[in-house]
Protein backbone atom coordinates (compact mmCIF):
# COMPACT_ATOMS: atom_id res chain seq x y z
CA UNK A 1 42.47 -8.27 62.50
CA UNK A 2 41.56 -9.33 59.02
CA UNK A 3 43.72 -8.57 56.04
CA UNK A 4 42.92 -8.18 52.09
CA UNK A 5 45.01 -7.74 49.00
CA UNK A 6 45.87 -4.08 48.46
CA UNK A 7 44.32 -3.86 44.43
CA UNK A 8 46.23 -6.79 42.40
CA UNK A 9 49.62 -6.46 44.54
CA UNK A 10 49.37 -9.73 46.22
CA UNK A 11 49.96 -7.36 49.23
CA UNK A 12 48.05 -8.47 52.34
CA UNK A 13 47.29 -5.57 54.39
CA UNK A 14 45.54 -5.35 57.56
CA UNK A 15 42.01 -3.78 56.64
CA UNK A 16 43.21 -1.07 59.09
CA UNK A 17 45.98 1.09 58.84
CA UNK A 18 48.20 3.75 60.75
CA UNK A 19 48.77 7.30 59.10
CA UNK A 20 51.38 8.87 61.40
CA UNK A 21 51.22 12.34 59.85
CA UNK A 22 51.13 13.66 63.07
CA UNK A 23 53.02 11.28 65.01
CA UNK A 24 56.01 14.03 65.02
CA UNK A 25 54.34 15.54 67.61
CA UNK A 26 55.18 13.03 69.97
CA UNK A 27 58.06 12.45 72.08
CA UNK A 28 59.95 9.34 70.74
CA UNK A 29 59.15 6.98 73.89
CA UNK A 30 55.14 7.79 73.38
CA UNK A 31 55.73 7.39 69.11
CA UNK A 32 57.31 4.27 70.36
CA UNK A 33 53.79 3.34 72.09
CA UNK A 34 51.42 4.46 69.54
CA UNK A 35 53.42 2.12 67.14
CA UNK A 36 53.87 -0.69 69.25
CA UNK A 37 49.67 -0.57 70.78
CA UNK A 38 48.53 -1.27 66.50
CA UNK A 39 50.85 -3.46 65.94
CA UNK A 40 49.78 -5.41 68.67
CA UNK A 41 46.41 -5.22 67.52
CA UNK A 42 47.44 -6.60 63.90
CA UNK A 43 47.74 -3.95 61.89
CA UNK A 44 51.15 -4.35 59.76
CA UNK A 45 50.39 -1.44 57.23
CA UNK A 46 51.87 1.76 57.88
CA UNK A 47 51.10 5.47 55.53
CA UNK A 48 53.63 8.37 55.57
CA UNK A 49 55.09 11.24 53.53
CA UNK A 50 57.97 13.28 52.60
CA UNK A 51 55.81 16.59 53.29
CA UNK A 52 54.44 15.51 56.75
CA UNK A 53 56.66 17.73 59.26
CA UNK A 54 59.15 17.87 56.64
CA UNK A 55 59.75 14.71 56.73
CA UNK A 56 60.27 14.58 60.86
CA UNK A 57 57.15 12.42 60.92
CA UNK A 58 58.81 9.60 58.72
CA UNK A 59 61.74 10.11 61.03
CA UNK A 60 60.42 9.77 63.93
CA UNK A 61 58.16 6.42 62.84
CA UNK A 62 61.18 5.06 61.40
CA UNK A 63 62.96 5.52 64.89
CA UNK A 64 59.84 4.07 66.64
CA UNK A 65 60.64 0.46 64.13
CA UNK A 66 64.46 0.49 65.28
CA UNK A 67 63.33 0.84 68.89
CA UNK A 68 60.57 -1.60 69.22
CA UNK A 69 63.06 -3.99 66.83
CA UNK A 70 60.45 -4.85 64.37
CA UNK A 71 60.98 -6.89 61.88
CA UNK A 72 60.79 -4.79 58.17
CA UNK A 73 59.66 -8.14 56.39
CA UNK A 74 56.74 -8.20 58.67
CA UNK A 75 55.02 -5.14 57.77
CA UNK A 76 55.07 -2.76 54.90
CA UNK A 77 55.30 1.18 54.86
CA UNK A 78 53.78 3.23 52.15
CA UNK A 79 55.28 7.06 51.36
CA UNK A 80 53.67 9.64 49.31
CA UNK A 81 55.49 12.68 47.21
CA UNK A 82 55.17 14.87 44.83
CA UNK A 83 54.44 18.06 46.82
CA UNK A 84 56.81 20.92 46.98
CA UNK A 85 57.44 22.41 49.88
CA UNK A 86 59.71 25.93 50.04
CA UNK A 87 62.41 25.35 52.85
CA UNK A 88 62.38 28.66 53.71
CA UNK A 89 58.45 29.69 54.23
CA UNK A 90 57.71 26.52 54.61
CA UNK A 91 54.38 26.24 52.48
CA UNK A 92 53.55 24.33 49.84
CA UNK A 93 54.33 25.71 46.44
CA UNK A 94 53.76 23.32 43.60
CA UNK A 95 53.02 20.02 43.34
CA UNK A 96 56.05 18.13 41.19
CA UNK A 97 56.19 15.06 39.39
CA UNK A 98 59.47 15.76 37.68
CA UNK A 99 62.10 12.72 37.91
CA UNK A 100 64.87 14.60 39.54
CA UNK A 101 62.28 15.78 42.22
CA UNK A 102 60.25 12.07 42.48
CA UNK A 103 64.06 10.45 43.10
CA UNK A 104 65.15 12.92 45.40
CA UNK A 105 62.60 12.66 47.52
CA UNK A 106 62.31 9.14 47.80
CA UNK A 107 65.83 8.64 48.79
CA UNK A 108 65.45 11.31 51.60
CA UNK A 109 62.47 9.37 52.59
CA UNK A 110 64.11 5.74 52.98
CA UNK A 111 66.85 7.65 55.25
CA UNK A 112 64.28 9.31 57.37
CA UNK A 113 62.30 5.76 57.72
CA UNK A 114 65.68 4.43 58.06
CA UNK A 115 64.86 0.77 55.42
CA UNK A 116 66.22 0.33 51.86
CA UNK A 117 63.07 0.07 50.12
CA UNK A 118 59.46 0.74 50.49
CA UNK A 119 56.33 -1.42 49.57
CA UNK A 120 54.54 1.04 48.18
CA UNK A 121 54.87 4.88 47.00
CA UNK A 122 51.69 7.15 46.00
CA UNK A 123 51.44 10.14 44.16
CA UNK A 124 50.22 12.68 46.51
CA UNK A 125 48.19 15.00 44.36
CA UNK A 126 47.80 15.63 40.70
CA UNK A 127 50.18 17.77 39.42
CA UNK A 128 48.92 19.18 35.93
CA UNK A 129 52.24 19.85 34.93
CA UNK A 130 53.34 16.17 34.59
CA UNK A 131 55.58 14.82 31.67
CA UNK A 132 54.55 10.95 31.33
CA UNK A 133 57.56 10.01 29.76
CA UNK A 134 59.49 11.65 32.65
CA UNK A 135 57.47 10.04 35.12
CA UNK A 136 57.53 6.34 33.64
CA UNK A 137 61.36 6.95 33.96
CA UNK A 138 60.94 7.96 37.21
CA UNK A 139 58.72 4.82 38.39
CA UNK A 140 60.92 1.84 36.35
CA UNK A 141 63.76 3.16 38.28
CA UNK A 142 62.71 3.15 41.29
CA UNK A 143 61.50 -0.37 40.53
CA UNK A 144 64.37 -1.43 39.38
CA UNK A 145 66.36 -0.67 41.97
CA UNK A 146 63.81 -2.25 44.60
CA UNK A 147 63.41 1.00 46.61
CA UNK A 148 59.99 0.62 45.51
CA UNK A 149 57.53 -2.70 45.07
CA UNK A 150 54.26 -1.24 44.55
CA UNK A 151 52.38 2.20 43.08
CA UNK A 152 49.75 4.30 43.39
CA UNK A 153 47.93 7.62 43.58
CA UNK A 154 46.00 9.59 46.45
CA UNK A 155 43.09 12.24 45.74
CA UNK A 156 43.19 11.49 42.08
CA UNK A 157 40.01 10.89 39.82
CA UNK A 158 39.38 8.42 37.16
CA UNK A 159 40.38 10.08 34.55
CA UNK A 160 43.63 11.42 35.89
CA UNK A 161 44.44 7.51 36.81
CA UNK A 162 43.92 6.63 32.91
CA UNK A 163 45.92 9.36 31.80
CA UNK A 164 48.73 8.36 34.22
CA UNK A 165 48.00 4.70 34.27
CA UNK A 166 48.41 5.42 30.13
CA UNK A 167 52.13 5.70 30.56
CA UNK A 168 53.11 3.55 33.17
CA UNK A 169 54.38 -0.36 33.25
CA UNK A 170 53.36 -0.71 36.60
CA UNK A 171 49.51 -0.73 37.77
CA UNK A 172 48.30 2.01 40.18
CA UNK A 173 47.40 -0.51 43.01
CA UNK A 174 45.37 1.80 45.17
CA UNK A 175 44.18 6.07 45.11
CA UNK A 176 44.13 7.30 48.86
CA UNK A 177 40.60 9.88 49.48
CA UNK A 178 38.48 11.23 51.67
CA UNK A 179 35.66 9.09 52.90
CA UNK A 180 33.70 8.14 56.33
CA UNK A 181 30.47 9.15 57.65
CA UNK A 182 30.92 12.79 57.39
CA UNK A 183 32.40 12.71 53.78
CA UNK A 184 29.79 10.83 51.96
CA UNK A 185 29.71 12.09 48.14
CA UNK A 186 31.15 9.10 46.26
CA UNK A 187 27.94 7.27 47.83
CA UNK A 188 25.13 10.05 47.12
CA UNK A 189 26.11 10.59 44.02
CA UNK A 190 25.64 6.68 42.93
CA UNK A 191 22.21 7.08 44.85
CA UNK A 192 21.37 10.20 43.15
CA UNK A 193 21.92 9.65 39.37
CA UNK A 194 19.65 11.42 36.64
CA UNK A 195 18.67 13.88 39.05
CA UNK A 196 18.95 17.26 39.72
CA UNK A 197 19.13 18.12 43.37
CA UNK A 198 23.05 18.48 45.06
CA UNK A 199 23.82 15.07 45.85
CA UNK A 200 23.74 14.06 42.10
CA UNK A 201 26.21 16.51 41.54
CA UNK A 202 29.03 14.19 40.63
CA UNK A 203 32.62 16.07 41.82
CA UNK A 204 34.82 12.80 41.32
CA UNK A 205 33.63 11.45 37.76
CA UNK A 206 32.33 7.90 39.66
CA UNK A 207 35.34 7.18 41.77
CA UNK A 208 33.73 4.46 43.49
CA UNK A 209 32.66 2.36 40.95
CA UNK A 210 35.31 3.19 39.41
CA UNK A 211 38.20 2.09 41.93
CA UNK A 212 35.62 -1.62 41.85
CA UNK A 213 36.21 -2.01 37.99
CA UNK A 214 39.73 -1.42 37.67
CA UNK A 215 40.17 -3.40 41.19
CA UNK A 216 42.19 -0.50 42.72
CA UNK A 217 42.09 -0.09 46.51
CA UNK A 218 40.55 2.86 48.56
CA UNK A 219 42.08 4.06 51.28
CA UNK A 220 40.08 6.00 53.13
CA UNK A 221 41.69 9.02 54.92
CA UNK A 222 40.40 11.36 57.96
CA UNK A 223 37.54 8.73 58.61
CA UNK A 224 35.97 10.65 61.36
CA UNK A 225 35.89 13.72 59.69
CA UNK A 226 33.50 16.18 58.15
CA UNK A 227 33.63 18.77 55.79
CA UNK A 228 37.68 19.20 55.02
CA UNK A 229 38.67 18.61 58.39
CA UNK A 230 35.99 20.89 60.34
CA UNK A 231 36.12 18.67 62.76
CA UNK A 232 34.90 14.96 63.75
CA UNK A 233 31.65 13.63 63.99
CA UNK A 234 31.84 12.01 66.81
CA UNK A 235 30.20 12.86 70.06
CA UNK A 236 30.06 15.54 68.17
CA UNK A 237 26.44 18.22 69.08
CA UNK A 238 25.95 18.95 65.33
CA UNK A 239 25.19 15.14 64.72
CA UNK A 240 22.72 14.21 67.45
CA UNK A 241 21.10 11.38 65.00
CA UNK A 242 24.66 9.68 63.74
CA UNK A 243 25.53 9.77 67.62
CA UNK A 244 22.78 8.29 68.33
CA UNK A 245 22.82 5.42 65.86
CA UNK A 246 26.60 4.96 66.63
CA UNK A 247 25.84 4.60 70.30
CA UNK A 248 23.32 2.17 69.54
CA UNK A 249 25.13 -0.24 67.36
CA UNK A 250 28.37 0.26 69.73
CA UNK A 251 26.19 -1.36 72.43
CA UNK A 252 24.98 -4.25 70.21
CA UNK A 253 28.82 -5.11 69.17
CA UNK A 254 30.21 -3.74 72.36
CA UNK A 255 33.00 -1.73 70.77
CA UNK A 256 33.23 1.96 71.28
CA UNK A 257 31.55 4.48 68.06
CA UNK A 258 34.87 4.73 66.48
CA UNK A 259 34.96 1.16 66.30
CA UNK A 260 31.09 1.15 64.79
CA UNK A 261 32.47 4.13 62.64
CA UNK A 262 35.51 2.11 60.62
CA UNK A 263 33.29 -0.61 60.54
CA UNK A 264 30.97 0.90 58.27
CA UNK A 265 33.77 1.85 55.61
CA UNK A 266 34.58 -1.89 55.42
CA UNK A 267 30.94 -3.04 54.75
CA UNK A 268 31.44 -1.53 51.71
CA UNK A 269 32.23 -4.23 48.75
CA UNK A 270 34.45 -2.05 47.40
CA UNK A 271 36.86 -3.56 50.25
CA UNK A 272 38.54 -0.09 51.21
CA UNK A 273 40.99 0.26 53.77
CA UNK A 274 40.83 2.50 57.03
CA UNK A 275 43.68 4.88 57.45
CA UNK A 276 43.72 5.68 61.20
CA UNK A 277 45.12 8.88 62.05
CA UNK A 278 44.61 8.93 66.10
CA UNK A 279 48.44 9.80 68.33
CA UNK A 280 46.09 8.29 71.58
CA UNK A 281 46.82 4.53 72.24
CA UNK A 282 43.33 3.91 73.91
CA UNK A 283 41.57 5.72 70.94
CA UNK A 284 43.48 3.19 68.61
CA UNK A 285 42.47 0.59 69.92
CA UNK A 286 38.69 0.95 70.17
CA UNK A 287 38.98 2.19 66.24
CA UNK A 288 40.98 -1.13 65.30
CA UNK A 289 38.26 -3.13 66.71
CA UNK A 290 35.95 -2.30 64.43
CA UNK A 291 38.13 -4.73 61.81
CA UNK A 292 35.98 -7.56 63.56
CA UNK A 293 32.66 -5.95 63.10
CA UNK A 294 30.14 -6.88 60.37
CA UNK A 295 27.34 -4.48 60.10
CA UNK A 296 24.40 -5.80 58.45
CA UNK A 297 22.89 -3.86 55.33
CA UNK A 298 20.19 -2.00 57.02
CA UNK A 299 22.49 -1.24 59.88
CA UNK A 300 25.08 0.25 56.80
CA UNK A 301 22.50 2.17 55.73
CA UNK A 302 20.43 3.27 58.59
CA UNK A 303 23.82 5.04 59.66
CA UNK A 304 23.91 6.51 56.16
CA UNK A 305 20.72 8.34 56.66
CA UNK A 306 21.59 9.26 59.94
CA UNK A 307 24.25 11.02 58.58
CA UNK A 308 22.25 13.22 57.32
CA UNK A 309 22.20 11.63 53.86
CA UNK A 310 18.38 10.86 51.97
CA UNK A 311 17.44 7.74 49.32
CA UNK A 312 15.38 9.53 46.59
């Protein structure tokens, strides 16, 4: 496994991660073995939050770290709030940034991941409603307290991160977003400036080169996705080229596609890290393999075009 500094935290996280969103759906014992097969493989950074199964996912990962008896110094475990969530219909409502809500539902989530502090806390989505003040307020106590080390944002553009950033004492360290093979636009649009055509349509106001200049981290989420989770790419009919080119370089670096896959978000300078959201030990493990693969350039982007992407 290979590890790199989440932004400036000093943080060293392994280059892949676990997302365990949907690890409620598992019986304990087989949560138990999803957790125990990456850590194994040397991944030590972990992504929850409150609104995942109403919080039974952060429960039931939290229950997998007092089974296996690992160690909390030796990894680190990153929530996410700021989404409402009605108890009673059960659907998501606002989004809320408000300090009595941020506090709440951090303290809910350290007893449902059953630790005294987390390393690092995201705001889940922008919430338009947002009082800085309140929210600085919010973020130096947590700090202060130590129930939280470390900040940042997910699905948030540049100019939401100033405004935000604007009013904070502590830096945003990393923004969480969709990117892989089948979610490409933060790339075409760099390729496609001063024209016309789709691609140069820019929907994130330069995210990418953005994230590289203010040296905030990437974390890549549904990797082997397309579209807004239609479905993955993989071995998937609609992609016979990327399947093709994936199948290719997995035989060169004898890893499986998924492997090939994740490896292409790391060749990217921007040093992004791979949130893995698989519940299948075997499927893990080929994905976490690609960690130790180094595509070249033309190998980068001959899968870009295979994608279905163009150079103009």
């Amino acid at each position: 496994m290979k590890y790199e500094s989440l932004g400036t935290s000093g943080v060293e996280a392994s280059r892949v991660a676990l997302g365990v969103m949907r690890i409620d759906e598992k019986a304990q014992d087989k949560a138990d073995e999803i957790v125990k097969t990456v850590i194994d493989g040397g991944v030590n950074f972990f992504d929850t939050a409150d609104c995942y199964s109403s919080g039974g996912s952060s429960r039931r990962f939290g229950q997998a770290l007092v089974d296996l008896g690992v160690k909390r110094s030796s990894i680190f475990i990153q929530t996410k709030f700021g989404i409402y969530r009605d108890p009673e219909s059960n659907t998501i409502t606002r989004y809320d940034f408000s300090k009595k809500h941020l506090l709440a539902a951090l303290d809910e989530e350290l007893e449902n991941l059953q630790t005294d502090y987390v390393d690092f806390v995201l705001l889940h989505r922008p919430d338009t409603l947002v009082n800085l003040d309140e929210l600085a307020e919010a973020f130096n106590e947590l700090q202060a307290s130590g129930k939280v080390r470390h900040f940042g944002v997910s699905n948030v553009n540049p100019w939401q991160v100033e405004l935000l950033q604007s009013a904070l004492s502590q830096k945003l360290e990393v923004n969480q977003l969709q990117f892989g093979l089948g979610h490409t636009s933060m790339i075409q649009q760099e390729f496609h400036v001063n024209m016309e055509d789709a691609p140069s349509v820019d929907h994130d106001g330069g995210l990418l080169a953005y994230s590289r200049l203010r040296h905030m981290t990437i974390q890549a989420w549904s990797p082997f996705q397309f579209g807004f989770f239609e479905g993955v790419f993989i071995d998937n009919p609609k992609f016979p080229e990327l399947n093709e080119a994936l199948d290719k370089l997995a035989e060169k670096y004898g890893v499986g596609t998924s492997a090939i896959a994740v490896a292409w978000i790391l060749r990217h300078p921007a040093m992004m890290q791979v949130l893995l959201g698989s519940m299948t030990p075997s499927r893990l493990t080929d994905m976490i393999a690609g960690a130790e693969v180094e595509l070249t350039a033309q190998e980068w982007y001959d899968l870009y075009l295979a994608a279905g992407n163009d150079l103009p």
